[in-house]
PDB file of N, CA and C in Angstrom:
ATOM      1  N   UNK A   1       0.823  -1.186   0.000  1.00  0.00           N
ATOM      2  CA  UNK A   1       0.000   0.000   0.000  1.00  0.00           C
ATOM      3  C   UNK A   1       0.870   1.254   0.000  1.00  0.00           C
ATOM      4  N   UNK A   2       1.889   1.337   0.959  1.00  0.00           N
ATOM      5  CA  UNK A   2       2.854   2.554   0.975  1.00  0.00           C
ATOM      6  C   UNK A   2       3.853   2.515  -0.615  1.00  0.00           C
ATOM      7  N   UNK A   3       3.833   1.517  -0.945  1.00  0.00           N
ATOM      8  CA  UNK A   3       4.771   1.433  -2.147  1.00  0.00           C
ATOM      9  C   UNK A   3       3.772   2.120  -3.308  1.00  0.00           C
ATOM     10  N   UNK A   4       2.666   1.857  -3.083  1.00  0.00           N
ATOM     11  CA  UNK A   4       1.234   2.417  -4.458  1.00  0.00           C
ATOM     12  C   UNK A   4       1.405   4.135  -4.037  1.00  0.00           C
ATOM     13  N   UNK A   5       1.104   4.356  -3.175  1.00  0.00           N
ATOM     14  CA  UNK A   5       1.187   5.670  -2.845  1.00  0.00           C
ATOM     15  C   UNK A   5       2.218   6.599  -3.181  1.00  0.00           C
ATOM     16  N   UNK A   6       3.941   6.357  -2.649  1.00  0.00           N
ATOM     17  CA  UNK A   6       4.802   6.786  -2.765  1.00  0.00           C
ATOM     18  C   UNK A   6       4.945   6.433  -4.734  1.00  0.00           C
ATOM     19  N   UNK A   7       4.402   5.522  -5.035  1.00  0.00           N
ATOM     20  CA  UNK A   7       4.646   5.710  -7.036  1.00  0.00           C
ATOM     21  C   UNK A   7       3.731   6.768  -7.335  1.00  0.00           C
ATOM     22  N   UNK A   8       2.636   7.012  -6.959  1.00  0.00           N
ATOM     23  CA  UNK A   8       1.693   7.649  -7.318  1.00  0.00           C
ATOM     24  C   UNK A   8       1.852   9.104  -7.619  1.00  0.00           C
ATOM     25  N   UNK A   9       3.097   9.229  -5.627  1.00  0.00           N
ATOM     26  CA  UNK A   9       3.320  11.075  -5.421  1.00  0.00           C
ATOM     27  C   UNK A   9       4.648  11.079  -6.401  1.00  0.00           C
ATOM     28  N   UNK A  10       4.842  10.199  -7.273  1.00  0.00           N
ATOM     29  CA  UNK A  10       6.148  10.777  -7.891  1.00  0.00           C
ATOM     30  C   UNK A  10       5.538  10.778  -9.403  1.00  0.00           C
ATOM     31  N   UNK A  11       4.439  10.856  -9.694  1.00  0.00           N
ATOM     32  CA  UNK A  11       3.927  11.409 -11.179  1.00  0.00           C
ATOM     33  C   UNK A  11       4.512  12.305 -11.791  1.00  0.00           C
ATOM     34  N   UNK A  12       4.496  12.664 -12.768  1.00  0.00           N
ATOM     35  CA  UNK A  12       4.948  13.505 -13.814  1.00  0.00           C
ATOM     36  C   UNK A  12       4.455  15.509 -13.733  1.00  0.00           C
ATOM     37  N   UNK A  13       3.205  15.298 -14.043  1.00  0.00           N
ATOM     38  CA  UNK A  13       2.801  16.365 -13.480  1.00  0.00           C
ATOM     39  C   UNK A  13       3.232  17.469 -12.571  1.00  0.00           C
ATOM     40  N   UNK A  14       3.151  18.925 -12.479  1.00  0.00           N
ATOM     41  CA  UNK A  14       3.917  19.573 -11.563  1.00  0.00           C
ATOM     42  C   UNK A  14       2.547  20.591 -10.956  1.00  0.00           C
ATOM     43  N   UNK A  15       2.814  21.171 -10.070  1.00  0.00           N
ATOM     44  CA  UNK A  15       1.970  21.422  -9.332  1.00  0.00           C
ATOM     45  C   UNK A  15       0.984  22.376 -10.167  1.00  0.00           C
ATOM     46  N   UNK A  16       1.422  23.347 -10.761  1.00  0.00           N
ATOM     47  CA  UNK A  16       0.946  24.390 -11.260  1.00  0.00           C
ATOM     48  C   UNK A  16      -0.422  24.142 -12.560  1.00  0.00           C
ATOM     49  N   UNK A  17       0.802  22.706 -12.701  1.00  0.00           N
ATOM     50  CA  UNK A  17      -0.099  21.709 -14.273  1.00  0.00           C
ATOM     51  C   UNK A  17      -1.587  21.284 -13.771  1.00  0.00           C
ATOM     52  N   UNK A  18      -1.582  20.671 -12.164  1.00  0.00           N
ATOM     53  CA  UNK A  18      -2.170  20.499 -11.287  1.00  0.00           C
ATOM     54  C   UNK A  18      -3.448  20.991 -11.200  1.00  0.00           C
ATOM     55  N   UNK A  19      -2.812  22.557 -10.929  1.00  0.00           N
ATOM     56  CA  UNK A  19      -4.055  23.835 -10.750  1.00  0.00           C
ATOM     57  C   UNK A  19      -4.784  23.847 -12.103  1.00  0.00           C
ATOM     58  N   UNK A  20      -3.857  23.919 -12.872  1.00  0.00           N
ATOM     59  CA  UNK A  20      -4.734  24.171 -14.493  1.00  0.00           C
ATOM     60  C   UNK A  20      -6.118  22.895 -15.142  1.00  0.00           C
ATOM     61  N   UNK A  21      -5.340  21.755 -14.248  1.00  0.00           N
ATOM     62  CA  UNK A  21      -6.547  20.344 -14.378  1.00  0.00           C
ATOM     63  C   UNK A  21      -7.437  20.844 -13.218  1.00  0.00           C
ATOM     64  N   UNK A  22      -7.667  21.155 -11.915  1.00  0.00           N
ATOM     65  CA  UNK A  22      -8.351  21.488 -11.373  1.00  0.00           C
ATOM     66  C   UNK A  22      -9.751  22.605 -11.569  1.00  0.00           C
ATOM     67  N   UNK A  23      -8.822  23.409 -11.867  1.00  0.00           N
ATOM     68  CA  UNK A  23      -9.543  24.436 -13.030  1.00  0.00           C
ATOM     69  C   UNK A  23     -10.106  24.316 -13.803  1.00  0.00           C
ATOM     70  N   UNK A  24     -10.252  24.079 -14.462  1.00  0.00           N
ATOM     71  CA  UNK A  24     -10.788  22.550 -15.872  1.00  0.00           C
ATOM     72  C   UNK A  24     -11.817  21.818 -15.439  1.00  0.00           C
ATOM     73  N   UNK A  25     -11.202  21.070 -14.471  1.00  0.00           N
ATOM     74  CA  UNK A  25     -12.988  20.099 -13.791  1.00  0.00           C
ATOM     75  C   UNK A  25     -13.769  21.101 -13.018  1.00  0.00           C
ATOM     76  N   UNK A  26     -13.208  22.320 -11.981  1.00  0.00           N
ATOM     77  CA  UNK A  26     -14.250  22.907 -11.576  1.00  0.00           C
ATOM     78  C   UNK A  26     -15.362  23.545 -12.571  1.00  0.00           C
ATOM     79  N   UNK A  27     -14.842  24.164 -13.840  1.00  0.00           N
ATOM     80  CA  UNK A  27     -15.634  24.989 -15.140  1.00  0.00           C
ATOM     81  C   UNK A  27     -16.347  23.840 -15.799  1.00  0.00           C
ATOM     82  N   UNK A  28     -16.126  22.751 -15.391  1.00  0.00           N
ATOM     83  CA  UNK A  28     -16.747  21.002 -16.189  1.00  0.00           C
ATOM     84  C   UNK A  28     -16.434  21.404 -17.919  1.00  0.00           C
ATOM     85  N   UNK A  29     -15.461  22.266 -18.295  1.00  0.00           N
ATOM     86  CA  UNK A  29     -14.769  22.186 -19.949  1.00  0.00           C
ATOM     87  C   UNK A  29     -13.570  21.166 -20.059  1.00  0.00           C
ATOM     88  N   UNK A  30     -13.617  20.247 -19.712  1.00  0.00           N
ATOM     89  CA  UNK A  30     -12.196  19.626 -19.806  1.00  0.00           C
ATOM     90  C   UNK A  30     -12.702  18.566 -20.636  1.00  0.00           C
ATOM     91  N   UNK A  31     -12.274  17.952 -21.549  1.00  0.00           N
ATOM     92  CA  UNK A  31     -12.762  16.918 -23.090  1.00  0.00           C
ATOM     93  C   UNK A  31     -12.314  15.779 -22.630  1.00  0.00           C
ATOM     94  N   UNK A  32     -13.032  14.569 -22.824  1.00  0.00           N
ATOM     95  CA  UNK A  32     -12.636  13.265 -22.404  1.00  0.00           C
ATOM     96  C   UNK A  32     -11.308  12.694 -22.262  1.00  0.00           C
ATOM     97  N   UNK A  33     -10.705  13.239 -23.131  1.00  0.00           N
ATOM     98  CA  UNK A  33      -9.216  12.457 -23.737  1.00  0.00           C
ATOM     99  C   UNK A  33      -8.278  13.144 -22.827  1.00  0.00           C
ATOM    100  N   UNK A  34      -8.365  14.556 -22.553  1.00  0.00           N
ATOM    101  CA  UNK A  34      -7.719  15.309 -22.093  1.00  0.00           C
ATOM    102  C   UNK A  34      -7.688  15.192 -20.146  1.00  0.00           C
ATOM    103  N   UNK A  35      -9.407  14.629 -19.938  1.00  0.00           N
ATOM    104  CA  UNK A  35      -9.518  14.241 -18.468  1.00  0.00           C
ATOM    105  C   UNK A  35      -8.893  12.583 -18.097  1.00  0.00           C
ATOM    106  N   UNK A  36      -8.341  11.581 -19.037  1.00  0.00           N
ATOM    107  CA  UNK A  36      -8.081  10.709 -19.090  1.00  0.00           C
ATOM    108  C   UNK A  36      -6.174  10.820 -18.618  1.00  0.00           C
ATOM    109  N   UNK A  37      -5.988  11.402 -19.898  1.00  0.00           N
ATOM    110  CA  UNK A  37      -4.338  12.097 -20.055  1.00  0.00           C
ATOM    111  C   UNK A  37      -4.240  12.381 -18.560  1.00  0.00           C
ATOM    112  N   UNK A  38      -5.045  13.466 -17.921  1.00  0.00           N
ATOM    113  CA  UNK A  38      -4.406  14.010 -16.452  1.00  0.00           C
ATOM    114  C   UNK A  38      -4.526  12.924 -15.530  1.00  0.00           C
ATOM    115  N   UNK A  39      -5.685  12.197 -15.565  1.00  0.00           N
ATOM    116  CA  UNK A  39      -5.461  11.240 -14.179  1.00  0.00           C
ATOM    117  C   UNK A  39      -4.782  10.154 -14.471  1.00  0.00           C
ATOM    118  N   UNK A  40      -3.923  10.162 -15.529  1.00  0.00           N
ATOM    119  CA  UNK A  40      -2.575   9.483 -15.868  1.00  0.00           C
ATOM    120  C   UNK A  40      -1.584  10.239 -15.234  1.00  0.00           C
ATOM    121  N   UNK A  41      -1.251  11.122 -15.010  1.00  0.00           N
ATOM    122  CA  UNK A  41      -0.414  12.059 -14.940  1.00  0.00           C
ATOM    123  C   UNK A  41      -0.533  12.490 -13.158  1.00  0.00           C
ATOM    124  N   UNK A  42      -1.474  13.287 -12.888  1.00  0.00           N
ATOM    125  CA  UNK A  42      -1.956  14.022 -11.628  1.00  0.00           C
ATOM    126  C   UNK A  42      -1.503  13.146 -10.278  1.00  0.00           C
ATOM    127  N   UNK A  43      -0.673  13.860  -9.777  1.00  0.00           N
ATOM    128  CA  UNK A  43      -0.078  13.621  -8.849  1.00  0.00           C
ATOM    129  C   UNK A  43      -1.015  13.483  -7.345  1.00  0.00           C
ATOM    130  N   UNK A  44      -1.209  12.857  -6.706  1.00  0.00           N
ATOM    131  CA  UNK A  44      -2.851  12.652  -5.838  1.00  0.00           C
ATOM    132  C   UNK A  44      -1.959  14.008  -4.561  1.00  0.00           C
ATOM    133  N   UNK A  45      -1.202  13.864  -4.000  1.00  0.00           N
ATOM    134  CA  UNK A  45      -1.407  15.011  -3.300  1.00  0.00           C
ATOM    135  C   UNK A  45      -1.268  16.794  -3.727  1.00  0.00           C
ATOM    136  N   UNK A  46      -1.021  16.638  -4.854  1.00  0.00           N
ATOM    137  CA  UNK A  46      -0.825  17.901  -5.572  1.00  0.00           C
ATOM    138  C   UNK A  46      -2.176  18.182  -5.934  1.00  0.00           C
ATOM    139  N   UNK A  47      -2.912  17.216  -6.205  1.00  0.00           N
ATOM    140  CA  UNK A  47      -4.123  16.965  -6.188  1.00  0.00           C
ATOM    141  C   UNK A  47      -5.395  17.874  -5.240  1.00  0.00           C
ATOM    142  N   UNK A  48      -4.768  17.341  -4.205  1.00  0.00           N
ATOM    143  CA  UNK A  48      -5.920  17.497  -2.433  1.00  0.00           C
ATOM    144  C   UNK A  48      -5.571  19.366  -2.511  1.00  0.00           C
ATOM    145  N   UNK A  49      -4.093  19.259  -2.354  1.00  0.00           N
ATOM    146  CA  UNK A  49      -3.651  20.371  -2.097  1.00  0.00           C
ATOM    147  C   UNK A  49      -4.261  21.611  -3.435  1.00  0.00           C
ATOM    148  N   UNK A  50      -4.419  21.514  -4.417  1.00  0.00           N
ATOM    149  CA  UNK A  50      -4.825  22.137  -5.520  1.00  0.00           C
ATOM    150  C   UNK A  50      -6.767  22.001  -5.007  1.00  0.00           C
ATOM    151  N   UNK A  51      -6.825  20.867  -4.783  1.00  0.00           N
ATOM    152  CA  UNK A  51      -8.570  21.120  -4.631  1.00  0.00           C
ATOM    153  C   UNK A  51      -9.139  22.099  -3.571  1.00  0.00           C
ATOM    154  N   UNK A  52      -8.198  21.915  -2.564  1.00  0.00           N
ATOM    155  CA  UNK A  52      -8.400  22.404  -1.479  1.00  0.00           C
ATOM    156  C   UNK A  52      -8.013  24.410  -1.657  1.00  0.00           C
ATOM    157  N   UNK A  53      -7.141  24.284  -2.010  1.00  0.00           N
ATOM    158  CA  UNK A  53      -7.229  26.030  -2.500  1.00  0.00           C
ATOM    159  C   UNK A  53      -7.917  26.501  -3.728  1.00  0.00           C
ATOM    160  N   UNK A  54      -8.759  25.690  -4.268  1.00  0.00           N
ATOM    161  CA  UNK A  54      -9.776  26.043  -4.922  1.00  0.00           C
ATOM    162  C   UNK A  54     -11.020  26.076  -4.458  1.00  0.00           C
ATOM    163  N   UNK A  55     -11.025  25.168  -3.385  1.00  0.00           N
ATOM    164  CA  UNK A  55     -12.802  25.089  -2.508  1.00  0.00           C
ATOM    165  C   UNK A  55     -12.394  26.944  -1.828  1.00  0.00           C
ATOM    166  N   UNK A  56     -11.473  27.180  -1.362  1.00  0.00           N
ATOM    167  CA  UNK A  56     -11.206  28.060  -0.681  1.00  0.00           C
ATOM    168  C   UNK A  56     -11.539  29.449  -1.643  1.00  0.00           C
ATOM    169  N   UNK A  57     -10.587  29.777  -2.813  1.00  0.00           N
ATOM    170  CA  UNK A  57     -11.110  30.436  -3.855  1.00  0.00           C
ATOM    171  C   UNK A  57     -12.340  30.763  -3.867  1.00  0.00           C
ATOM    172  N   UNK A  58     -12.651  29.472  -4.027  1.00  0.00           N
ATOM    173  CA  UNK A  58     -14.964  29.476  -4.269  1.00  0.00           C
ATOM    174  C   UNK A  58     -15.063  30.272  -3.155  1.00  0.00           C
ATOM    175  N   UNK A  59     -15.310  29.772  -2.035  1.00  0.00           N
ATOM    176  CA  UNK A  59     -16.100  30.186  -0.796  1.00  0.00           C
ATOM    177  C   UNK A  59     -15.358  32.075  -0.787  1.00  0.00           C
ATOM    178  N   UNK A  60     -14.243  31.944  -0.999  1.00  0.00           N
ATOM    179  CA  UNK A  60     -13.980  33.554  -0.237  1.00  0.00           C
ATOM    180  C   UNK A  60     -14.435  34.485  -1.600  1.00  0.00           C
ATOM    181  N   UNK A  61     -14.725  34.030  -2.834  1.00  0.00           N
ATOM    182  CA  UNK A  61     -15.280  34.519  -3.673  1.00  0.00           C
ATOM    183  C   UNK A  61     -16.951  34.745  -3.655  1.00  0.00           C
ATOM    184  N   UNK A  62     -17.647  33.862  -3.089  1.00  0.00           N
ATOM    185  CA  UNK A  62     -18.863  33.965  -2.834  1.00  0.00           C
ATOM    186  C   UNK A  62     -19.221  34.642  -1.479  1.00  0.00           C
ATOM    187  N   UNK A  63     -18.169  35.076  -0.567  1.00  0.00           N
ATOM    188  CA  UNK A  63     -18.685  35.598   0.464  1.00  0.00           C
ATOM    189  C   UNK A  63     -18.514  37.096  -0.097  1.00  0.00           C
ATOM    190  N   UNK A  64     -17.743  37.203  -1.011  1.00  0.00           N
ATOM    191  CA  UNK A  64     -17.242  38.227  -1.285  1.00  0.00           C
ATOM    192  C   UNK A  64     -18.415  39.508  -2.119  1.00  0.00           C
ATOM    193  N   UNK A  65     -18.956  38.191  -3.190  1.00  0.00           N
ATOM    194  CA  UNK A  65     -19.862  38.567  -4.025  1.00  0.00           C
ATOM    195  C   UNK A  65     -21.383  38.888  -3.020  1.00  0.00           C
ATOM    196  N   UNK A  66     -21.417  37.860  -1.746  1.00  0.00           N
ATOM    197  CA  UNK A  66     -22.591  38.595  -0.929  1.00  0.00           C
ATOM    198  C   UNK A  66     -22.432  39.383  -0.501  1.00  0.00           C
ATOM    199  N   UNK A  67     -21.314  40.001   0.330  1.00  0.00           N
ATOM    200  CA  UNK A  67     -21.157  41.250   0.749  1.00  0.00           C
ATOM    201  C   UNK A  67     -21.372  42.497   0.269  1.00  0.00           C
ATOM    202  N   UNK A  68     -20.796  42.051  -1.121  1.00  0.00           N
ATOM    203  CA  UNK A  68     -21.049  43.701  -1.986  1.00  0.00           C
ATOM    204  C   UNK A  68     -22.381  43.518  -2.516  1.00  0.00           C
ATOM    205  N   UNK A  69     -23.006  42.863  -2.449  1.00  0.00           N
ATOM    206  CA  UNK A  69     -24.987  42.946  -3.040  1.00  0.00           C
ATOM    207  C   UNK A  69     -25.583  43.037  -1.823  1.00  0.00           C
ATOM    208  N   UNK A  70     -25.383  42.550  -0.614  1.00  0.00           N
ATOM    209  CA  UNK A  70     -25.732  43.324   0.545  1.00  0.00           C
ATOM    210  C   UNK A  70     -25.286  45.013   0.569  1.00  0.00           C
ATOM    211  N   UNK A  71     -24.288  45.298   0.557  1.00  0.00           N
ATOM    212  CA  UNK A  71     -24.043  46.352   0.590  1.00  0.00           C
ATOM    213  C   UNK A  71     -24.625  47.817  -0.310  1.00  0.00           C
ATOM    214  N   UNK A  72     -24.809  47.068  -1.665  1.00  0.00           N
ATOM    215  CA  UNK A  72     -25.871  47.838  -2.476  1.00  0.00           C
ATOM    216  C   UNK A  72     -27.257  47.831  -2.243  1.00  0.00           C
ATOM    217  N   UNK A  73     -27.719  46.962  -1.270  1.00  0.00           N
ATOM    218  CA  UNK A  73     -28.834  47.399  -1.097  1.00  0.00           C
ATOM    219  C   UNK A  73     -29.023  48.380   0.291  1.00  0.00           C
ATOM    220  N   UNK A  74     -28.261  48.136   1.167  1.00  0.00           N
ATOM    221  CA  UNK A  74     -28.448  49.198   2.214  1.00  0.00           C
ATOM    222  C   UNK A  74     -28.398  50.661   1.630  1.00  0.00           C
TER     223      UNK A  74
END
């Protein structure tokens, strides 16, 4: 099990490549062949770590967007 894992975190992929596949599945534009290619590639904790500052993105973007439409209406 530690041997699957440790092959896994040494993928090809680099972090940044990471963000750009993340990006991609959050907008749901990413083309079959191309979502196949990355989870060949995608490194699983570059992975968590990329999802996870994108859930973050979302949320501080949507608190962001309520604040200022609250604010136009006062």
């Amino acid at each position: 099990m530690t041997e699957d894992l440790k092959e896994l975190s040494q993928r090809k992929l680099n972090f940044f490549q990471t963000l750009k596949a993340v990006s991609w599945a959050m907008f749901g534009v990413r083309k079959g062949s191309g979502y196949q290619e990355d989870m060949a590639k995608l490194n699983p904790v570059h992975l968590v770590i990329a999802g996870l500052i994108g859930g973050v993105i979302f949320v501080v973007a949507l608190v962001s967007v309520a604040t200022w439409a609250i604010s136009l209406l006062k």
